[in-house]
N, C-alpha and C. Protein backbone atom coordinates (compact mmCIF):
# COMPACT_ATOMS: atom_id res chain seq x y z
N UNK A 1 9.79 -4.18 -5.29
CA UNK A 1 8.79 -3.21 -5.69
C UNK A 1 9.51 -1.89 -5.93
N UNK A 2 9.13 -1.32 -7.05
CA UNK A 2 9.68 -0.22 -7.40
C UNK A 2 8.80 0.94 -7.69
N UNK A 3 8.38 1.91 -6.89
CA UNK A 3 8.36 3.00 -7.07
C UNK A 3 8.30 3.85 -8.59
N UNK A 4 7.51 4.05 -9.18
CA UNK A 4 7.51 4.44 -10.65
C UNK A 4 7.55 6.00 -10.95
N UNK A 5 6.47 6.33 -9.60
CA UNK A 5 5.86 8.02 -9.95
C UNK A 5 4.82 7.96 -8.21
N UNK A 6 5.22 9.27 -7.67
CA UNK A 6 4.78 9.74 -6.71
C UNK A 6 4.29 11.08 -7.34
N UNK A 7 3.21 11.25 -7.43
CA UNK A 7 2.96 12.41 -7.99
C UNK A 7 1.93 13.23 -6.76
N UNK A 8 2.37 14.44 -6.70
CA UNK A 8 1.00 15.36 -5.70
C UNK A 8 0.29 15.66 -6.62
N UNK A 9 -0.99 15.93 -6.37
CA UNK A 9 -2.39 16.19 -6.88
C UNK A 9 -2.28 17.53 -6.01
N UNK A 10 -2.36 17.84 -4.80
CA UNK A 10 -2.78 18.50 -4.07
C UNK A 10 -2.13 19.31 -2.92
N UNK A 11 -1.10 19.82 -3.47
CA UNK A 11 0.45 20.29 -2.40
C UNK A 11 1.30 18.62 -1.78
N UNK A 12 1.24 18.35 -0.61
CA UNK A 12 1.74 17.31 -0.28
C UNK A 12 0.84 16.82 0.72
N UNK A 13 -0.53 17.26 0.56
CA UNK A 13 -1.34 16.51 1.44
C UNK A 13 -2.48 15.23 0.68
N UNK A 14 -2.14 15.59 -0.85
CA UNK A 14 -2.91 14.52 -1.93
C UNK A 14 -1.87 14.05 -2.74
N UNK A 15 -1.07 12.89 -2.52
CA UNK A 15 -0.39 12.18 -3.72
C UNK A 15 -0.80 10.80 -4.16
N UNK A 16 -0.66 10.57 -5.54
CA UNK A 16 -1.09 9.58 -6.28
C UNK A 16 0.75 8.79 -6.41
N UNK A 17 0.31 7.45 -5.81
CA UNK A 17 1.80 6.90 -5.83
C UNK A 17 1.82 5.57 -6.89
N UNK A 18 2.13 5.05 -7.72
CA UNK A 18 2.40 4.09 -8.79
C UNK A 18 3.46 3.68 -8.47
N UNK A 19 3.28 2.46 -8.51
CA UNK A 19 3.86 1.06 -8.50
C UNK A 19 4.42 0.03 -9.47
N UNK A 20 5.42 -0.65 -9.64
CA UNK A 20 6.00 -1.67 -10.38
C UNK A 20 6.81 -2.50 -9.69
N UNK A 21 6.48 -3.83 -9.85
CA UNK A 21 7.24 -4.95 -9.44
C UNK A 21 7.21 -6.11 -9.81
N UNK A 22 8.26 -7.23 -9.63
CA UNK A 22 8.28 -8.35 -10.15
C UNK A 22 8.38 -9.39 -9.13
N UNK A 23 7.51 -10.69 -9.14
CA UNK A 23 6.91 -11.27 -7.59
C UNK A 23 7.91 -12.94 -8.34
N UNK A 24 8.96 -12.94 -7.57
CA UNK A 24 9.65 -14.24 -7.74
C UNK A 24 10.06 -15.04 -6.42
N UNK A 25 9.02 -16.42 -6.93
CA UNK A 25 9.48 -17.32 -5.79
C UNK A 25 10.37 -18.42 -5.84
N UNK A 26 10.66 -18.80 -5.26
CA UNK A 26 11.82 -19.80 -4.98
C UNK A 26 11.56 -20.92 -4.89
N UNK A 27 10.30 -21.34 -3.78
CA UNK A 27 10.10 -22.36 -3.47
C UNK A 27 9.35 -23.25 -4.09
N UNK A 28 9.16 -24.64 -4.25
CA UNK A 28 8.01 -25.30 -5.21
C UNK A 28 6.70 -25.34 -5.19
N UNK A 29 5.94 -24.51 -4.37
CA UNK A 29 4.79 -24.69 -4.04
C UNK A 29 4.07 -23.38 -4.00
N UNK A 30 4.82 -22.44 -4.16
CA UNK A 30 4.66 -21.29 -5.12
C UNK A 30 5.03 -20.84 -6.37
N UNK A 31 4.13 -21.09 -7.74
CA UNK A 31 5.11 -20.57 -8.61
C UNK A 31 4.42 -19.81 -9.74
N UNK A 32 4.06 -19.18 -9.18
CA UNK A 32 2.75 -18.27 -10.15
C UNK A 32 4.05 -16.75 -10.27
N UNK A 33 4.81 -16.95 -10.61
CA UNK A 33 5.99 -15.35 -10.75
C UNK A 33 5.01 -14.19 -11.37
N UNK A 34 4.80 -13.31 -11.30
CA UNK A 34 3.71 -12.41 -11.94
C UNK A 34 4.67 -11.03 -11.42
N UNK A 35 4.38 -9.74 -12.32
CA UNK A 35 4.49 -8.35 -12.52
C UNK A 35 3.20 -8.22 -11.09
N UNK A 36 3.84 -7.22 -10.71
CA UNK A 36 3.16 -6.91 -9.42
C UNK A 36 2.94 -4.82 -9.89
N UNK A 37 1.44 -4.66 -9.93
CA UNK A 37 1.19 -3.20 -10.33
C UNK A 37 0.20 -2.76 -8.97
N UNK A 38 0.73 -1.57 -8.76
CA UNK A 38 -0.74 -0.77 -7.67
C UNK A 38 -0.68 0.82 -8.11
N UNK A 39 -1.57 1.12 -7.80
CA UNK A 39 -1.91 2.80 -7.73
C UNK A 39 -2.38 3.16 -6.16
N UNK A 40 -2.08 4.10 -5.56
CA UNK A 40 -2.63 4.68 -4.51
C UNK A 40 -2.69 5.88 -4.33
N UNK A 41 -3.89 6.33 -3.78
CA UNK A 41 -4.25 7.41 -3.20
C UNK A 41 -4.14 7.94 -1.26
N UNK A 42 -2.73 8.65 -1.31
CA UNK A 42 -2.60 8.71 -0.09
C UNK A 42 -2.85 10.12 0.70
N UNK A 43 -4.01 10.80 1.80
CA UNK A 43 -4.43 11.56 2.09
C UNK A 43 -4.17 12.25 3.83
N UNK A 44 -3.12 13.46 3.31
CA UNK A 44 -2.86 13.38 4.89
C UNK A 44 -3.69 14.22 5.41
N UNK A 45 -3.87 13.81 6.21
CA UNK A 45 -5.59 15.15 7.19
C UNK A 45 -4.30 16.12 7.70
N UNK A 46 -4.02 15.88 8.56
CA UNK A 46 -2.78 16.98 9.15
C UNK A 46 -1.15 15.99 9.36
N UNK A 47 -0.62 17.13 10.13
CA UNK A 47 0.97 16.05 10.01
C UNK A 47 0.64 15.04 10.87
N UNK A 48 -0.17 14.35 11.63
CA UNK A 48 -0.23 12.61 12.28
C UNK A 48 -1.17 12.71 11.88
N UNK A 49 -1.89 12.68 10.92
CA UNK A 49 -2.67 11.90 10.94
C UNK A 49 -2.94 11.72 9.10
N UNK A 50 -3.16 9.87 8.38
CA UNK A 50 -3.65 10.11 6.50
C UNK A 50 -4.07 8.96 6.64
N UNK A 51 -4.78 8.79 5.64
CA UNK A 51 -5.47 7.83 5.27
C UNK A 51 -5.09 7.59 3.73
N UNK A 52 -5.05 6.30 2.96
CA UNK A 52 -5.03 6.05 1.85
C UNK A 52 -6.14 4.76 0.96
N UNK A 53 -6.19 4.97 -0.05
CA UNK A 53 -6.40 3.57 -0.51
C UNK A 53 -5.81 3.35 -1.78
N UNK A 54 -5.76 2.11 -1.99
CA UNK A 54 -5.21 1.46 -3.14
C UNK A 54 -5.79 0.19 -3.62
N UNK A 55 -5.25 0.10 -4.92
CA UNK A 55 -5.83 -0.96 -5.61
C UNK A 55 -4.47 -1.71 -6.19
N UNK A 56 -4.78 -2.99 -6.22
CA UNK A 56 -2.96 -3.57 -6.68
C UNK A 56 -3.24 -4.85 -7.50
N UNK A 57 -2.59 -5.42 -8.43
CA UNK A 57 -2.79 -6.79 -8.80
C UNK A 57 -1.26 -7.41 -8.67
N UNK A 58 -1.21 -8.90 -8.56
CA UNK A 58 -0.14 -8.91 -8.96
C UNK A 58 0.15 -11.08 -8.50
N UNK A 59 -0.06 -11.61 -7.62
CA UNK A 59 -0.37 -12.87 -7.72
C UNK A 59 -1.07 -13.24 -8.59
N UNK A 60 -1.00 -14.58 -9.57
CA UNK A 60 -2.61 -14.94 -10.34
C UNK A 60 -2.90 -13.66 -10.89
N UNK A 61 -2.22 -12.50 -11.09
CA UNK A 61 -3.16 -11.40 -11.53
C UNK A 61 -4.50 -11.05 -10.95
N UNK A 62 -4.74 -11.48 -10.09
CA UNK A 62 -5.79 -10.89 -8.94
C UNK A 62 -5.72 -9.52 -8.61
N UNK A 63 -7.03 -8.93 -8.73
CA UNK A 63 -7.26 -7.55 -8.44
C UNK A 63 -8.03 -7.33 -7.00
N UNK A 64 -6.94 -6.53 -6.45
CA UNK A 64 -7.16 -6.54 -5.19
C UNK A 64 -7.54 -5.06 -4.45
N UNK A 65 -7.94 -4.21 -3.43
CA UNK A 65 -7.90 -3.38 -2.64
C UNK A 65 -7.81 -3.19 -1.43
N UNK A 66 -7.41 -1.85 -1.10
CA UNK A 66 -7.36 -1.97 -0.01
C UNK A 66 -7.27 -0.66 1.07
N UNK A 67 -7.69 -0.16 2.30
CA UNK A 67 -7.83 0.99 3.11
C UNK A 67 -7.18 1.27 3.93
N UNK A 68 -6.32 2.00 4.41
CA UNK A 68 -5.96 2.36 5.57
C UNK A 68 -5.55 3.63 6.33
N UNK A 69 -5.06 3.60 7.44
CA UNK A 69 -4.98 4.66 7.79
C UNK A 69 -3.81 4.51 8.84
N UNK A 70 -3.23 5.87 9.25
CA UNK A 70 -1.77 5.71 9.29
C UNK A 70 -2.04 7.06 10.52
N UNK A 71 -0.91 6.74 11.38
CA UNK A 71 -0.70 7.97 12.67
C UNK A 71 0.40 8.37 12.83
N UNK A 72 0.86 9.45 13.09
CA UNK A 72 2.33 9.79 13.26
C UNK A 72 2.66 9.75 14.99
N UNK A 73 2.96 8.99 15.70
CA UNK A 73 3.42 8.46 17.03
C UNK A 73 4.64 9.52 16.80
N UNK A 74 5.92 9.92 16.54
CA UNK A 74 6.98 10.90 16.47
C UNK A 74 7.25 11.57 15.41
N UNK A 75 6.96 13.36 14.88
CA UNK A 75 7.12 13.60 13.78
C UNK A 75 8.75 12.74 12.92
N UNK A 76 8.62 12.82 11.38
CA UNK A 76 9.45 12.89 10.75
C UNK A 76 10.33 11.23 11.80
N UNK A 77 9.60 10.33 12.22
CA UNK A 77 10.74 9.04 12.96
C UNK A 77 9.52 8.14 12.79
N UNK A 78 8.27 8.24 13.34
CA UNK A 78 7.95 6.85 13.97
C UNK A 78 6.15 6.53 13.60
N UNK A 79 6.07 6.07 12.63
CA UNK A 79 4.61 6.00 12.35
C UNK A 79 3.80 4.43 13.16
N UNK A 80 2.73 4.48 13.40
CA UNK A 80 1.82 3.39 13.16
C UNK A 80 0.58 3.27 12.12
N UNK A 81 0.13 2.23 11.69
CA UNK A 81 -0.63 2.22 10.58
C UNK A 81 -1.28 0.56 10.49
N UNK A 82 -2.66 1.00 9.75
CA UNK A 82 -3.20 -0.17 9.73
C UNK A 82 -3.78 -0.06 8.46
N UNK A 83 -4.58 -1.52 7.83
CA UNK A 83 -5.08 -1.27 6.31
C UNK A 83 -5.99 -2.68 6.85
N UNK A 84 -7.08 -2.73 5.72
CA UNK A 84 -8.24 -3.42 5.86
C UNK A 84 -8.17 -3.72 4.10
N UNK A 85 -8.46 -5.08 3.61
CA UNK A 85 -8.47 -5.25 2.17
C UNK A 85 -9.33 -6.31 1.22
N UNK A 86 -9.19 -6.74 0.31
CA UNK A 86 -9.59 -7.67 0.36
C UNK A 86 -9.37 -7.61 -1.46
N UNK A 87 -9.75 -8.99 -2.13
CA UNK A 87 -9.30 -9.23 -3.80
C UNK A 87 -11.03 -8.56 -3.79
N UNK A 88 -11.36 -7.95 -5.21
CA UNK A 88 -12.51 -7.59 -5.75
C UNK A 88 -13.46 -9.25 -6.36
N UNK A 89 -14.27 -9.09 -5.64
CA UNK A 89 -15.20 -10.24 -5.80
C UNK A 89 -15.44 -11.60 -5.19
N UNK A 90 -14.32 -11.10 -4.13
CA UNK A 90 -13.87 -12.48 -3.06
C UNK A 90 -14.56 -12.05 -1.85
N UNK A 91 -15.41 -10.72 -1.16
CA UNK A 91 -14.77 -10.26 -0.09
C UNK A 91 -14.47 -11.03 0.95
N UNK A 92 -15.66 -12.01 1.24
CA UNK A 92 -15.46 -13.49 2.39
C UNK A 92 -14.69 -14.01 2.66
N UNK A 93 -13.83 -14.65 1.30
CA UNK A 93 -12.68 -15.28 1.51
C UNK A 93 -11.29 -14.85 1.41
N UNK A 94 -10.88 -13.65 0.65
CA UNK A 94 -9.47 -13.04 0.74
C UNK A 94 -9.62 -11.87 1.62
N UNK A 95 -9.91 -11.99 2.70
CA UNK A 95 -9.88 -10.32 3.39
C UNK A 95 -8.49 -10.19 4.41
N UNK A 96 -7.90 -9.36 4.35
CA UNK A 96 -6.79 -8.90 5.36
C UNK A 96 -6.59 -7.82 6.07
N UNK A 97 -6.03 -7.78 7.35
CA UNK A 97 -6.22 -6.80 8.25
C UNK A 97 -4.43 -6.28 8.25
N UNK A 98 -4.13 -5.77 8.53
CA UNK A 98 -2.76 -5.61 8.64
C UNK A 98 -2.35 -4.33 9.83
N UNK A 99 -1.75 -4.04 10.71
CA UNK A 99 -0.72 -3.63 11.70
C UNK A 99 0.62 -3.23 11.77
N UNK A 100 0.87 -2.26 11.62
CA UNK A 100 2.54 -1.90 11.32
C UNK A 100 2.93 -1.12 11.85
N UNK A 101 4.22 -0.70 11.91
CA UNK A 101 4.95 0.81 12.60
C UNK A 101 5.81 0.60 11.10
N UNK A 102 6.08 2.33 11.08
CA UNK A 102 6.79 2.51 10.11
C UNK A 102 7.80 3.65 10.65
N UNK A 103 9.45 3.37 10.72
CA UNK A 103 10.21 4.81 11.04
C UNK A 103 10.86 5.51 9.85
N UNK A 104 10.26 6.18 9.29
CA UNK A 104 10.40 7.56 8.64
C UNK A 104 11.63 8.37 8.88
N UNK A 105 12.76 8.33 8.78
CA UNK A 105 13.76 9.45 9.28
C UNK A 105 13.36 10.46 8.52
N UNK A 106 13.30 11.78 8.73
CA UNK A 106 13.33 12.88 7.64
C UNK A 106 14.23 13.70 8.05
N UNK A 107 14.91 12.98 7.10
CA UNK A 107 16.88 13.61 6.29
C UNK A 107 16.97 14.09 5.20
């Protein structure tokens, strides 16, 4: 996944981030290879604390979204974050929850 354009809207507490990528599998039982695109809107309330959402396609060309929200546990080192999602028109059956830490050095 590549990174296209991070753009601020709004100093550095509103950026619009764009996406490009190419989804290649290996194995035989996956083989749908597809361009992988998202846009997001990422919103920081203060320094720990943003929220974002995004929209992405990129398996099957499935259009997907998705919410989350993100905490800063150590400035500028150590995030946690979660997102809630799901494909547009599926919600029942494609929904995902997701859980992460993210460490950030800021160098």
């Amino acid at each position: 996944m590549t990174t296209i354009a991070s753009v601020p809207l709004r100093g550095e507490d509103l950026l619009l981030h764009l996406n490009l990528g190419y989804l290649q599998y290996r194995d035989q039982i996956q083989s749908d290879n597809s361009v992988f695109k998202a846009a997001a809107l990422d919103y920081s309330f203060n320094e720990r604390i943003g929220f974002s959402v995004e929209t992405f396609s990129g398996v099957e060309d499935s259009l997907s979204w998705r919410v989350g929200a993100r905490y800063t546990l150590i400035p500028d080192f150590l995030q946690i974050d979660a997102s809630y999602g799901s494909d547009y028109g599926t919600f029942q059956g494609a929904r995902a929850f997701t859980v992460g830490f993210g460490i950030t050095p800021g160098f």
